[in-house]
Protein backbone atom coordinates (compact mmCIF):
# COMPACT_ATOMS: atom_id res chain seq x y z
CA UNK A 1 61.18 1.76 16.76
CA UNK A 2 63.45 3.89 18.99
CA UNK A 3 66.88 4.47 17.84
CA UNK A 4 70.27 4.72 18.98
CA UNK A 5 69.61 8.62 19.03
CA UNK A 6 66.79 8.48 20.92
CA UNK A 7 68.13 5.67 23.52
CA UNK A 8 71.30 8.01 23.77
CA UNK A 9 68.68 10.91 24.76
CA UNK A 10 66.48 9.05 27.15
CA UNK A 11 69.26 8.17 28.77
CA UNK A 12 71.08 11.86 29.70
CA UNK A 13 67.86 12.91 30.30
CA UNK A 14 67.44 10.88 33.40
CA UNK A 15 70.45 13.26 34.47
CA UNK A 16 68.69 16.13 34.57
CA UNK A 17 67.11 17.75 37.46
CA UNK A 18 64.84 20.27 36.05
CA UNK A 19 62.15 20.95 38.28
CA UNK A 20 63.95 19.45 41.35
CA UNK A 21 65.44 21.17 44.61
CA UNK A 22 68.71 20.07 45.88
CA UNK A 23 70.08 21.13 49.14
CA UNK A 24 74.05 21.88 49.55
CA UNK A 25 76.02 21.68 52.64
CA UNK A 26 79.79 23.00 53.11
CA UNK A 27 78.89 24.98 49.90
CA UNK A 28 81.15 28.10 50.75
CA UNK A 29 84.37 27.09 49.27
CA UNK A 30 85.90 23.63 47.30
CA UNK A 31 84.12 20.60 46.00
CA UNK A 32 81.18 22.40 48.05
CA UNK A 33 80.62 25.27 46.11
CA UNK A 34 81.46 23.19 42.69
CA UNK A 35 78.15 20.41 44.00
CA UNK A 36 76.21 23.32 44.23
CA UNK A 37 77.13 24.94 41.04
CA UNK A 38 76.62 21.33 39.24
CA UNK A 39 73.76 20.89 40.32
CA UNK A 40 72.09 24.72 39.23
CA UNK A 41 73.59 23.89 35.86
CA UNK A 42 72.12 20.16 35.62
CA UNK A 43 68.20 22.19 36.23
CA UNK A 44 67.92 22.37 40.52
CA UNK A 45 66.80 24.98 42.45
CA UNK A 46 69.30 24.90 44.91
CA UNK A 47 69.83 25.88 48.65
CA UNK A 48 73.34 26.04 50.12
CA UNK A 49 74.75 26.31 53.68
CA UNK A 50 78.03 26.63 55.33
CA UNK A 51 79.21 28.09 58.56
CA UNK A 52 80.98 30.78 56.31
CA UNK A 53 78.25 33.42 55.74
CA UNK A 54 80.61 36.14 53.04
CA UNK A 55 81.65 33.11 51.15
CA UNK A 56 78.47 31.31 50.71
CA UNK A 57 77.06 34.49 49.26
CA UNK A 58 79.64 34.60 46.93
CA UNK A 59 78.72 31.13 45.63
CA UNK A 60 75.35 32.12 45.44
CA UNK A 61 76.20 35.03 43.09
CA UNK A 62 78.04 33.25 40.78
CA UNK A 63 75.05 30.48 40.69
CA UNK A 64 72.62 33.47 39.97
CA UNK A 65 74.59 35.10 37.43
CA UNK A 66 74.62 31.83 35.84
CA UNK A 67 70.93 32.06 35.54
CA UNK A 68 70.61 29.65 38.08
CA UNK A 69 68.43 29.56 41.45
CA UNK A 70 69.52 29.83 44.72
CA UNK A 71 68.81 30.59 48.35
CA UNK A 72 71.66 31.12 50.33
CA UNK A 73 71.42 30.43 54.64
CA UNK A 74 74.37 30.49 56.86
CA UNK A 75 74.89 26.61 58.36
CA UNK A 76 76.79 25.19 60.93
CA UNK A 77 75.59 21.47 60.92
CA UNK A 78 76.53 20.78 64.30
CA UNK A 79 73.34 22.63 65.00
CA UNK A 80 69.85 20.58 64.55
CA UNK A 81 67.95 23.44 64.46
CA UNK A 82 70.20 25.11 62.07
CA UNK A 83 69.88 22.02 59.43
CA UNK A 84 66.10 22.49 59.84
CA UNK A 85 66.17 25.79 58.70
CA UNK A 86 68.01 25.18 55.91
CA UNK A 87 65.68 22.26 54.64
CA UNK A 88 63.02 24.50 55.81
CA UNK A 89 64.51 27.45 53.70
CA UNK A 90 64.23 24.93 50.59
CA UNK A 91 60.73 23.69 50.87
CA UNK A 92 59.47 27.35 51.76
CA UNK A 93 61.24 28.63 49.05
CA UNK A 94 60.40 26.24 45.92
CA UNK A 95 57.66 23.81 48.10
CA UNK A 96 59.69 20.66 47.89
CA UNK A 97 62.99 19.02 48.52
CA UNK A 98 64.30 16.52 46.32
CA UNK A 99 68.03 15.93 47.03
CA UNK A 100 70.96 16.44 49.82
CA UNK A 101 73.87 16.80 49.15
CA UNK A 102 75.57 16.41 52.78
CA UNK A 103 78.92 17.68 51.78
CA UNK A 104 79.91 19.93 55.24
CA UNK A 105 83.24 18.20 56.83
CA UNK A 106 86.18 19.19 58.15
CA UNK A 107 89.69 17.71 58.45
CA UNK A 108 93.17 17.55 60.53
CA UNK A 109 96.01 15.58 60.24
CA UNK A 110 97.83 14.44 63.62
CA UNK A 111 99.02 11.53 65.57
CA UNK A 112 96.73 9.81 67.62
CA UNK A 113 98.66 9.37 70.59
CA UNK A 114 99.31 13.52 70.64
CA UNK A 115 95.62 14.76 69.24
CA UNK A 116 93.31 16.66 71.72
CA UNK A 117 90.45 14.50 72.38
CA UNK A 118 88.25 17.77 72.35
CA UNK A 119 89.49 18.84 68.59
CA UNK A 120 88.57 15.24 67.48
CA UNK A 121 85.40 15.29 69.05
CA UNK A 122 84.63 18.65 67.56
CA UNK A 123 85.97 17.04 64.20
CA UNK A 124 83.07 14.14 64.57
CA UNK A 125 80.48 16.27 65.75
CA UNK A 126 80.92 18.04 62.01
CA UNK A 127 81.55 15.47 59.80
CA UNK A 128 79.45 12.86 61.17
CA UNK A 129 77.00 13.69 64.28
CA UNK A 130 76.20 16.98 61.64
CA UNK A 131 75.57 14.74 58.83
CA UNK A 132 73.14 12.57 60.42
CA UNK A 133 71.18 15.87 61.63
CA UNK A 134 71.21 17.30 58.25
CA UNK A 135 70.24 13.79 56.39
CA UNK A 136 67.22 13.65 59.37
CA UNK A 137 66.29 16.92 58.57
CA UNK A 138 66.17 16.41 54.90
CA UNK A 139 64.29 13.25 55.30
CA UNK A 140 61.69 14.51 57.14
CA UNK A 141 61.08 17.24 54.57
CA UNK A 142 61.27 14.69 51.67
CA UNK A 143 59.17 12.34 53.67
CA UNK A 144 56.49 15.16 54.13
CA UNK A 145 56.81 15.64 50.73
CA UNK A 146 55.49 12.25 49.61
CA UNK A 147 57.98 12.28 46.17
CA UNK A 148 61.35 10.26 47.48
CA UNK A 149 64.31 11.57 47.67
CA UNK A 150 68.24 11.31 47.22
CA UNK A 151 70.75 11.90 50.04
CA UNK A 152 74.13 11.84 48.39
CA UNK A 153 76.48 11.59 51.70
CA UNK A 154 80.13 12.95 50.68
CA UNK A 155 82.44 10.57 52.64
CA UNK A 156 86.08 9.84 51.55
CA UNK A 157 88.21 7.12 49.93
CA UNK A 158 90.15 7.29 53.96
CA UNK A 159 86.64 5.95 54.65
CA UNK A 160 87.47 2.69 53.26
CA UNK A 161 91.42 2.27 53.85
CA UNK A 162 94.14 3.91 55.44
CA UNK A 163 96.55 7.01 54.01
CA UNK A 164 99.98 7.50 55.18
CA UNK A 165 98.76 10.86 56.44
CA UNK A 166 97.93 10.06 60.45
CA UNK A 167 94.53 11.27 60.74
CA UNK A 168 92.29 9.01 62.63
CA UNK A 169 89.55 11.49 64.01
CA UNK A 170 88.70 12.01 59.71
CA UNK A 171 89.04 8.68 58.65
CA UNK A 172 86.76 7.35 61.47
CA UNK A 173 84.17 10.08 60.57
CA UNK A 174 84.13 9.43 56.97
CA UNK A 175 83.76 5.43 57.73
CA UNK A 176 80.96 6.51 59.64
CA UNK A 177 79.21 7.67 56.95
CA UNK A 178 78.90 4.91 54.92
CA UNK A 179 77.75 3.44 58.13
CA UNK A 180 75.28 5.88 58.42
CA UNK A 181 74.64 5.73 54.46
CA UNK A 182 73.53 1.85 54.74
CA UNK A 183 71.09 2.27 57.85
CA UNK A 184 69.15 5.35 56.02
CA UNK A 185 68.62 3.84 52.62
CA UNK A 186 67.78 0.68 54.89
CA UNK A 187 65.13 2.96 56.62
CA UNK A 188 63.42 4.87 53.83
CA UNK A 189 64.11 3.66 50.30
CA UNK A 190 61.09 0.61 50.25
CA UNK A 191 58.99 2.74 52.78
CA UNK A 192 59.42 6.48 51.45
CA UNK A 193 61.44 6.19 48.45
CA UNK A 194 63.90 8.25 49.56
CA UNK A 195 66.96 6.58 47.87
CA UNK A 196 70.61 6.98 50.12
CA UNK A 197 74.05 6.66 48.55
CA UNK A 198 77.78 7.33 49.38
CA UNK A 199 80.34 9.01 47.13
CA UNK A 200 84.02 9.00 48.16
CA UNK A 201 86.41 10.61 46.70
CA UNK A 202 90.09 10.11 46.59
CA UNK A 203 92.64 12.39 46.13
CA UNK A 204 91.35 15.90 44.59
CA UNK A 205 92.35 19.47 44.62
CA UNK A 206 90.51 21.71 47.22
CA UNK A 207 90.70 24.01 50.06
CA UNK A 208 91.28 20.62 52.28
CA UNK A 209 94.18 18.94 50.59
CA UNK A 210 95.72 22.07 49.59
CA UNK A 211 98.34 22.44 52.49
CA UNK A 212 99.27 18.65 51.95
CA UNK A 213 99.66 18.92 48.26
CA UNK A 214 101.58 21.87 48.28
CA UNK A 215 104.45 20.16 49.77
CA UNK A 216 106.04 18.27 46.77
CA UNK A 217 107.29 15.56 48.91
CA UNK A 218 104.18 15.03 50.29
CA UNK A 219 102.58 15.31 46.90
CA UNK A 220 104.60 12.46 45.48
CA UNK A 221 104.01 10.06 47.93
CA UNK A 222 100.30 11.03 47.33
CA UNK A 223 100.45 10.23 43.35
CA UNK A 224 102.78 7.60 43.43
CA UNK A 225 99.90 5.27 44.87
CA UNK A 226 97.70 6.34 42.54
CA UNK A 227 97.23 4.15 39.59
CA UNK A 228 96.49 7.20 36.72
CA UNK A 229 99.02 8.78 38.27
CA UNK A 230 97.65 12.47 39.47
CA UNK A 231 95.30 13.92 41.63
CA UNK A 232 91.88 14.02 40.44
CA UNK A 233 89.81 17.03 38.73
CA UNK A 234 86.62 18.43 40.66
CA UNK A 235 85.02 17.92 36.90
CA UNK A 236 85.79 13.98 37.65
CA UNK A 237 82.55 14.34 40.26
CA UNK A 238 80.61 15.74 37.88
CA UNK A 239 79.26 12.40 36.63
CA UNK A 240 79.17 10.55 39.87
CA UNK A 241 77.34 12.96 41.36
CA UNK A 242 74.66 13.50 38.79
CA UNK A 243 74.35 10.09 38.64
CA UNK A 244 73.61 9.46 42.38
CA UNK A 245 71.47 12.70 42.64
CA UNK A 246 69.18 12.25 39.15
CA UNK A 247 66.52 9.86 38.28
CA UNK A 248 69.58 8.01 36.46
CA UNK A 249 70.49 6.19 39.39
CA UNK A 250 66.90 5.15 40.66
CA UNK A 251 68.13 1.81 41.17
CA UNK A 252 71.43 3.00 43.32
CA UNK A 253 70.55 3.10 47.27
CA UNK A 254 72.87 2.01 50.25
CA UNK A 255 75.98 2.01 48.00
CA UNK A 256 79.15 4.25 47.79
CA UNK A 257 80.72 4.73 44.87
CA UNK A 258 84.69 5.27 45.34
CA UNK A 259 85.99 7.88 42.68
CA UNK A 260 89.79 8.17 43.26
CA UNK A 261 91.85 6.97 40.35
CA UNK A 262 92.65 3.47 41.57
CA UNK A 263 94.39 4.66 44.79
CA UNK A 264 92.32 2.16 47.07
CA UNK A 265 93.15 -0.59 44.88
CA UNK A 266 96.14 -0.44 47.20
């Protein structure tokens, strides 16, 4: 008879990912480089990308010194060719691909009525047109592969409501996402069981929110809608992430799972 032990064992096991290789994007600096360092720790081989080529080593580094693996190649997701060679760096590296974590975005606050057309379409080409490339490029390699997958698309909590920050370009990309989440795990969890989830965080510190939470005003307005009443931890990922990544979500695809303290109760 298995006991309570051994049921509580089984069941953190199926967070591990020994023997697994994740990919990282917009793993240079933030909730970026903390994915990719989760992910080492939790047993993946792990290859990261970012546009920023002297910070991405550095997050390498500290992944190695950690006794970790990790291959390091400089991204810009905007580029097909350039998320090919990073899923490409993977499989040559380790010979397989097993998880993306499609975390490269950027953000911008302004009014619609006064934004430059050409900075929001840059904005979408990023967070959503690179996305798509990086999740096709991924897909193909974990298709090839013949094991399944996970594609763990970071979009936001603005993805399902509206802030009082105006910032329509990022919202709109990060809605997009979960459109783009449902379609995928529509397309290749039953055929290639390749499984395709959403996580969307609220309101956490990182190189993003920084300049907005450094104004107290601002900061206020932020926590006052938040039911636990402060910003979120990047540790507070840590289980949502494993969880959509591992084997302990294998019956998670096409969802997204909100993580941001109550604020979208709102």
């Amino acid at each position: 008879m298995t006991g309570p032990d051994d049921l509580a064992e089984q069941a953190l096991a199926g967070f591990r990912l020994t023997g697994r290789v994740a990919v990282v994007t917009g793993a240079s600096a933030g909730l970026g480089a903390y994915f990719a360092r989760l992910l080492a720790a939790a047993g993946a081989a792990v290859a990261i990308g970012a546009r920023r080529a002297d910070e991405l080593a550095a997050t390498r580094a500290e992944i190695v010194e950690r006794g970790g693996r990790c291959v390091a190649v400089p991204t810009d997701v905007a580029d097909p060719r350039q998320c090919e060679a990073l899923a490409e760096a993977a499989v040559r590296e380790w010979g397989r691909l097993d998880v993306l974590v499609n975390n490269a975005g950027t953000g911008y606050g302004a009014r619609a009525e006064r934004d430059d057309p050409a900075r929001a379409a840059r904005l979408l080409e990023v967070n959503l047109l690179g996305a798509y490339q990086m999740a096709v490029a991924a897909g193909r390699a974990m298709i090839a592969g013949g094991r399944g997958g996970s594609v763990v698309n970071i979009s936001s909590a603005l993805g399902l409501t509206a802030g009082t920050v105006p910032q329509a370009a990022y919202s709109a990309s990060k809605a997009g996402l979960l459109g783009l989440t449902r379609d995928l795990a529509q397309q290749w969890s039953g055929r290639h069981g390749i499984r395709v989830n959403a996580l969307a965080p609220g309101w956490f510190a990182s190189d993003m929110t920084a300049p907005l939470l450094a104004r107290e005003s601002a900061a206020a307005a932020v926590v006052d809608r938040i039911p636990l009443g402060r910003i979120g931890e990047p540790a507070e990922l840590a289980g949502p992430l494993l969880l959509l990544a591992s084997p302990a979500g294998s019956y998670l695809t096409g969802t997204t799972l909100c993580v941001d303290g109550g604020w979208t109760m709102h």
